[in-house]
Protein backbone atom coordinates (compact mmCIF):
# COMPACT_ATOMS: atom_id res chain seq x y z
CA UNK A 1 8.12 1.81 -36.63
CA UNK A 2 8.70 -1.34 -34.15
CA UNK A 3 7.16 -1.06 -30.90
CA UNK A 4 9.39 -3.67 -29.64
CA UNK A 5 11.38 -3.06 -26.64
CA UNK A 6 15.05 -2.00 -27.03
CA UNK A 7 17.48 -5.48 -26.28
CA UNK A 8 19.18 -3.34 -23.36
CA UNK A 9 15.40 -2.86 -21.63
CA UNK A 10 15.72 -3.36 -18.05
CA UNK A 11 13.90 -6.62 -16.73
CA UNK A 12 10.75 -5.24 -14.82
CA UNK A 13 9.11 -8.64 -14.58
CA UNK A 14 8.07 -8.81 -10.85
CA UNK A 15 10.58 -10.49 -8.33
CA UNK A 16 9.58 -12.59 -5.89
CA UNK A 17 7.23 -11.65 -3.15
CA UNK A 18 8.54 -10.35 0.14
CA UNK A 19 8.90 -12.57 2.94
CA UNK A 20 6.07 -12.15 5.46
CA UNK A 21 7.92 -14.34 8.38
CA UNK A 22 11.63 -15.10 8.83
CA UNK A 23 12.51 -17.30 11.37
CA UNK A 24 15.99 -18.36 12.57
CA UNK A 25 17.47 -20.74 14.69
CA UNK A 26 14.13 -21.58 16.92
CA UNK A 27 14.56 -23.78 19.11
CA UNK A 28 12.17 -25.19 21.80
CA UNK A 29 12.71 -27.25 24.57
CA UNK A 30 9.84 -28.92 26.81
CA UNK A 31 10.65 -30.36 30.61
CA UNK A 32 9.25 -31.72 32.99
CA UNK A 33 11.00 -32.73 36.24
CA UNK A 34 14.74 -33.75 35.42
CA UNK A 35 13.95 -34.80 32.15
CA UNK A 36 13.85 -32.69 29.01
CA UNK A 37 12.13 -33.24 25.00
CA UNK A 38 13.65 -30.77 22.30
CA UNK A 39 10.46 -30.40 20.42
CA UNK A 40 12.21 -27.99 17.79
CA UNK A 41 15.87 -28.35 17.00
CA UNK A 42 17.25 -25.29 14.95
CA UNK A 43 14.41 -24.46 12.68
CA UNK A 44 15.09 -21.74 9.76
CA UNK A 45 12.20 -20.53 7.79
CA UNK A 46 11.13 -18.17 5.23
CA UNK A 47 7.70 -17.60 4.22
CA UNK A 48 6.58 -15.25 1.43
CA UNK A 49 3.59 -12.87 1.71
CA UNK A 50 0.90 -14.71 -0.26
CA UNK A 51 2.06 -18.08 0.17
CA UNK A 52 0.08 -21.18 1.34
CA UNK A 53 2.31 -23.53 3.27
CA UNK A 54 1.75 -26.86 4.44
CA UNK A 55 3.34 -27.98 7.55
CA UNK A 56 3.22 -31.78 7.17
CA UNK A 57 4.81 -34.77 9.14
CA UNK A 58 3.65 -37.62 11.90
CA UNK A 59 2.27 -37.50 15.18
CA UNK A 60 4.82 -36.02 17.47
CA UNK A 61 7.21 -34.24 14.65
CA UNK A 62 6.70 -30.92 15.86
CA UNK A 63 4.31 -29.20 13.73
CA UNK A 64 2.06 -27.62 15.93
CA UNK A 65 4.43 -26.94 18.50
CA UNK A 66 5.88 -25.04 14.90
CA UNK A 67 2.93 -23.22 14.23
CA UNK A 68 2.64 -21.87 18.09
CA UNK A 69 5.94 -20.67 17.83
CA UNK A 70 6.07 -19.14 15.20
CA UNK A 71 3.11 -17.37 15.52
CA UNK A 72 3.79 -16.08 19.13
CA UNK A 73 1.17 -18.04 21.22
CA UNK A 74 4.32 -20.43 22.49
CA UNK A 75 7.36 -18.57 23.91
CA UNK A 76 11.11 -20.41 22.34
CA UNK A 77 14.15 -21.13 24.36
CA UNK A 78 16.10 -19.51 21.05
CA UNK A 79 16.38 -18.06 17.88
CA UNK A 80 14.43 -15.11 16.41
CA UNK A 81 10.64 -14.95 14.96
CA UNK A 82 10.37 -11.75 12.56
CA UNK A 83 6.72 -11.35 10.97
CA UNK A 84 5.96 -8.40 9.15
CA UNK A 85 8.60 -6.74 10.25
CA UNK A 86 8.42 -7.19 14.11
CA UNK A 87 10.55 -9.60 16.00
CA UNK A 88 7.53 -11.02 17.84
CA UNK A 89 9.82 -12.97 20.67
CA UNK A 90 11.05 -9.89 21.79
CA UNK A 91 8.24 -8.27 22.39
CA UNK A 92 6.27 -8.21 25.29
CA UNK A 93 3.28 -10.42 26.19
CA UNK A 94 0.74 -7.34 25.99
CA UNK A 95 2.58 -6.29 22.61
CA UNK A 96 2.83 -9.75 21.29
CA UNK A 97 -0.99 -10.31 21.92
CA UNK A 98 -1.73 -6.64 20.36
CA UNK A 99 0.44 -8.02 17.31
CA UNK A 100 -1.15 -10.99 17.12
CA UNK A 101 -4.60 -9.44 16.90
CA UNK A 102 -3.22 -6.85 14.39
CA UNK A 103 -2.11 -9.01 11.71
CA UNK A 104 -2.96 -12.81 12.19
CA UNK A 105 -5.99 -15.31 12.38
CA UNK A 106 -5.71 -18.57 14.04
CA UNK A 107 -8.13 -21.26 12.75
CA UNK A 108 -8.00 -24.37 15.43
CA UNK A 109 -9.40 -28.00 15.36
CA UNK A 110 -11.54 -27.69 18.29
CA UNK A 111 -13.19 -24.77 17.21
CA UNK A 112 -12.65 -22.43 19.99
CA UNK A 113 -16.18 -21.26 19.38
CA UNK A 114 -17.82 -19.79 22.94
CA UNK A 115 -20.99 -21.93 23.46
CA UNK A 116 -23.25 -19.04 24.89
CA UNK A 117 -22.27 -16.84 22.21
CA UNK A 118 -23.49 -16.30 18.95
CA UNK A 119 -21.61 -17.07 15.62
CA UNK A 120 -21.42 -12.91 15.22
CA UNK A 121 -20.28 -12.42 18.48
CA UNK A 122 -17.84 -14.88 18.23
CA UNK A 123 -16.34 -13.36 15.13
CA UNK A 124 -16.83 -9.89 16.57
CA UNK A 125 -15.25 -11.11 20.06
CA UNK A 126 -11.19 -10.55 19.14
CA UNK A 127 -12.00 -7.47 17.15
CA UNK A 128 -13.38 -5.69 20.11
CA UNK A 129 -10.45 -7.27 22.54
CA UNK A 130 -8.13 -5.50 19.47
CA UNK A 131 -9.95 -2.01 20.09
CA UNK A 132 -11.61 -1.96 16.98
CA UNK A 133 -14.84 -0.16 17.53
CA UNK A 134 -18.57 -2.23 18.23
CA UNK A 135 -20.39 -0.57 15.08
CA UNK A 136 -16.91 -1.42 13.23
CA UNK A 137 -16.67 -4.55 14.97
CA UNK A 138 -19.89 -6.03 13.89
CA UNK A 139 -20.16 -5.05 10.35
CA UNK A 140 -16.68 -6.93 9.63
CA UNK A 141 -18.43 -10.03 11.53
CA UNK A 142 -21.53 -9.83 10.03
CA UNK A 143 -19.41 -9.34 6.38
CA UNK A 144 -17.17 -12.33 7.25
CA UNK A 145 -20.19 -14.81 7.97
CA UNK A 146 -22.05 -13.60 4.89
CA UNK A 147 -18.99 -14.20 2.54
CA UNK A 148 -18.82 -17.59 4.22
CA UNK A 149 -22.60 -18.26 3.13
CA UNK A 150 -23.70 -18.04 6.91
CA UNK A 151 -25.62 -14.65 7.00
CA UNK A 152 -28.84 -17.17 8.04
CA UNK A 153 -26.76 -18.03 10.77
CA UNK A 154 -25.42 -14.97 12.50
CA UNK A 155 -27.72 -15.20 15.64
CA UNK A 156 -27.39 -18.99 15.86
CA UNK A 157 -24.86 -20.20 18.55
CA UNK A 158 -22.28 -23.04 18.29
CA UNK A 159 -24.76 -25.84 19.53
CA UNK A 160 -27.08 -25.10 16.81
CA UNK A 161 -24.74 -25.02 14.00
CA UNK A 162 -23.19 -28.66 12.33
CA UNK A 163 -19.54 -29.14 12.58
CA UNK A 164 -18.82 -27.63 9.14
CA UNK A 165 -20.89 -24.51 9.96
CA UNK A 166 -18.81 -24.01 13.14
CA UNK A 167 -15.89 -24.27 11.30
CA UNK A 168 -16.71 -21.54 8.87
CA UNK A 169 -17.66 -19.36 11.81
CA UNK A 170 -13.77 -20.03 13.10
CA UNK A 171 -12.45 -19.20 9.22
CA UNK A 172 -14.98 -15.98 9.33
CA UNK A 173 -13.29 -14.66 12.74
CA UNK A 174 -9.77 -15.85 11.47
CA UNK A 175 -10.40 -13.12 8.42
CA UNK A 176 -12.94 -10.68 10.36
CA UNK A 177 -9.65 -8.58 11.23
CA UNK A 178 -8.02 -8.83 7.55
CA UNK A 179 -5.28 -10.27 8.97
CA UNK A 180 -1.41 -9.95 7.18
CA UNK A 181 -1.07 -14.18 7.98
CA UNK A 182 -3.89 -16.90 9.01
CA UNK A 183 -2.87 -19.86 10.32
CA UNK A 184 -4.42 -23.56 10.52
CA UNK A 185 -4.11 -26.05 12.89
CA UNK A 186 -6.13 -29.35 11.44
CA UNK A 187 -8.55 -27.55 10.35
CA UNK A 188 -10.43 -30.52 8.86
CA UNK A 189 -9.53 -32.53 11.61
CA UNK A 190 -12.99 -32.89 12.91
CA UNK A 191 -14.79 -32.98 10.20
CA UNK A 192 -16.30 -35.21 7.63
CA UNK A 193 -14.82 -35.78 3.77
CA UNK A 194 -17.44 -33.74 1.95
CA UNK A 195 -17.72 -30.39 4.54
CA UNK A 196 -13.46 -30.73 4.85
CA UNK A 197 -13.24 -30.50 1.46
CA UNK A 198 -15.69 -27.49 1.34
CA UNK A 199 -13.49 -25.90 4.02
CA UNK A 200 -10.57 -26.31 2.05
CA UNK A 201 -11.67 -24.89 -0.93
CA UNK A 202 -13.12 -21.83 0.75
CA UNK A 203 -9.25 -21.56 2.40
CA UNK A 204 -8.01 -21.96 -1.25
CA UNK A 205 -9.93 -19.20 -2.33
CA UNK A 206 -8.79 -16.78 0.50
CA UNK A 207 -5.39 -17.28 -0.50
CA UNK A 208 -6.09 -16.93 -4.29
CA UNK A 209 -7.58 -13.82 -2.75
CA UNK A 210 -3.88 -12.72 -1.80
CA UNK A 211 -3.69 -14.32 2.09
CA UNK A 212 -0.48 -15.96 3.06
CA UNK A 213 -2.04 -19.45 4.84
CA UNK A 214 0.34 -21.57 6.94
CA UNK A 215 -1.76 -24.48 7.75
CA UNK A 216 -0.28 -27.76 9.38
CA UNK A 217 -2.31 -31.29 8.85
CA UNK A 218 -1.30 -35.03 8.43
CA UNK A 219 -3.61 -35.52 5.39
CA UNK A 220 -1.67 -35.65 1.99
CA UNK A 221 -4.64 -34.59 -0.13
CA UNK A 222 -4.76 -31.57 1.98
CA UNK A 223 -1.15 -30.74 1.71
CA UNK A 224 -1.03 -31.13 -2.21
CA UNK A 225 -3.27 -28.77 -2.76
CA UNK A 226 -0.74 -25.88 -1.17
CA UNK A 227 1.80 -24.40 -3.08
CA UNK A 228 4.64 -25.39 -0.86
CA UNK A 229 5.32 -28.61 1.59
CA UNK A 230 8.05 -28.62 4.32
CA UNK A 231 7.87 -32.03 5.88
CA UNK A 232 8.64 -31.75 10.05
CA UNK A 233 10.27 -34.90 11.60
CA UNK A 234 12.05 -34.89 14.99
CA UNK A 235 11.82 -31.18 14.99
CA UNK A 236 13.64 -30.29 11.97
CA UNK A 237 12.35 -29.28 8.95
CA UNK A 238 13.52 -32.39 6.61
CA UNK A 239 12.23 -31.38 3.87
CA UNK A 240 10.53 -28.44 1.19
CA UNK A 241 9.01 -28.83 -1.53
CA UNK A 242 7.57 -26.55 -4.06
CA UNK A 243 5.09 -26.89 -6.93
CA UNK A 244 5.61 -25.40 -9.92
C-alpha cells in the first residue's frame, strides 16, 4: 500500500514568518532655528521575526536616525511604528521605555558600558530598571557573559577589559533580557578586523539561534553576511535586497 500523500493534500509547508515590526509612512524631520533637514522621507518597512537585516548606505543617509526610530528611542513627526504588536509611537514615554526593555536589546558603537561598574552589573543594570528581580537579574547576566566566553571576566570593569571584550559585555546585556528584536548600531565600528569579525560571528550565531537582528553599518563585508540589505540614501529606503 503507497504511503504517498493523496494529490489533493493540503500544502502544510510553513509560510513565511510573521512580521516582527511594520512600519509606515515615518517620517522625521530635524530643525534648528528657521531651517529644517528631513532626515527620513516616507519610510515603509517590514521586518520578519527571525530576520537579520542590514541597514546600509553613506554617511548622512539616515540609517541611524532609522534604527532610533524605529526602535522608539527617537520620537517621528509621522507615520506609525508597530513591533510585536504594539504601536510604540503611541505610547507613552514610561510605556515606550517599559516596551523597550521588554522585548529589545540595543548594541551601540561606543559601548555604553558604565566605567565604575562591573561587566555583570552592567548586563544586570537594565534588567533590574525592567523589574526583573536581583537573584533573577544576575543569573541571566552572569549566563549571558558565560555564553559570550567572559565568565573570567564578570567582576572586571570596562577599563580592564580590551575593546572586543567590552563589546561582548554590550552583546551579553543586549540578550540578558531575551529580547523579541536586538538592534546594532556599528557594532564593529571601534574595533579591529580580527575581534569585529569575532563579534560578528557570535551575532550570526544569535540569529541562527532564532533572534531577529537589525543592525546598520557602512562595511559591505558586514552587510553580506545578513540575509537581507535595504540600502538608505537621502532618507528613503532605495533599495532591498534579499539572498537566497
Amino acid at each position: 500500500m503507497s504511503s504517498s500523500a493523496p494529490a489533493d493534500a493540503p500544502d502544510i509547508s510553513p509560510g513565511p514568518a510573521p512580521s516582527i515590526l511594520v512600519a509606515r509612512g515615518v517620517r522625521k524631520t530635524y530643525r534648528t532655528g528657521a531651517e529644517s533637514v528631513d532626515a527620513l522621507r516616507s519610510i515603509d518597512l517590514d521586518v520578519a521575526a527571525g530576520e537579520f537585516l542590514a541597514v546600509m548606505g553613506p554617511s548622512g543617509s539616515g540609517k541611524t536616525t532609522l534604527l532610533n526610530c524605529l526602535s522608539g528611542l527617537d520620537d517621528i513627526d509621522e507615520g506609525s511604528v508597530v513591533v510585536d504588536g504594539d504601536d510604540i509611537h503611541a505610547l507613552s514615554d514610561a510605556r515606550r521605555t517599559r516596551h523597550r526593555a521588554a522585548s529589545m536589546g540595543f548594541i551601540f558603537q561606543a559601548f555604553n558600558l558604565i566605567p565604575v561598574f562591573s561587566a555583570v552589573e552592567n548586563v544586570e543594570l537594565p534588567l533590574l530598571l525592567a523589574g526583573v528581580s536581583a537573584k533573577r537579574a544576575r543569573h541571566r547576566a552572569q549566563e549571558s557573559l558565560e555564553r559570550l566566553g567572559l565568565g573570567h571576566r564578570l567582576r572586571h570593569r570596562p577599563p580592564e577589559l580590551s575593546g572586543g571584550e567590552q563589546q561582548r559585555v554590550t552583546v551579553a546585556r543586549a540578550i540578558a533580557g531575551e529580547p523579541q528584536i536586538v538592534w546594532a548600531d556599528e557594532p564593529t565600528g571601534n574595533l579591529d578586523t580580527e575581534t569585529a569579525a569575532t563579534v560578528m560571528e557570535l551575532l550570526r550565531e544569535l540569529h541562527r539561534g532564532g533572534l531577529t537582528l537589525v543592525l546598520v553599518t557602512h562595511d559591505a563585508a558586514i552587510g553580506a553576511s545578513a540575509g537581507r540589505r535595504i540600502e538608505v540614501r537621502d532618507g528613503r529606503v532605495v533599495s532591498d535586497d534579499r539572498q537566497d
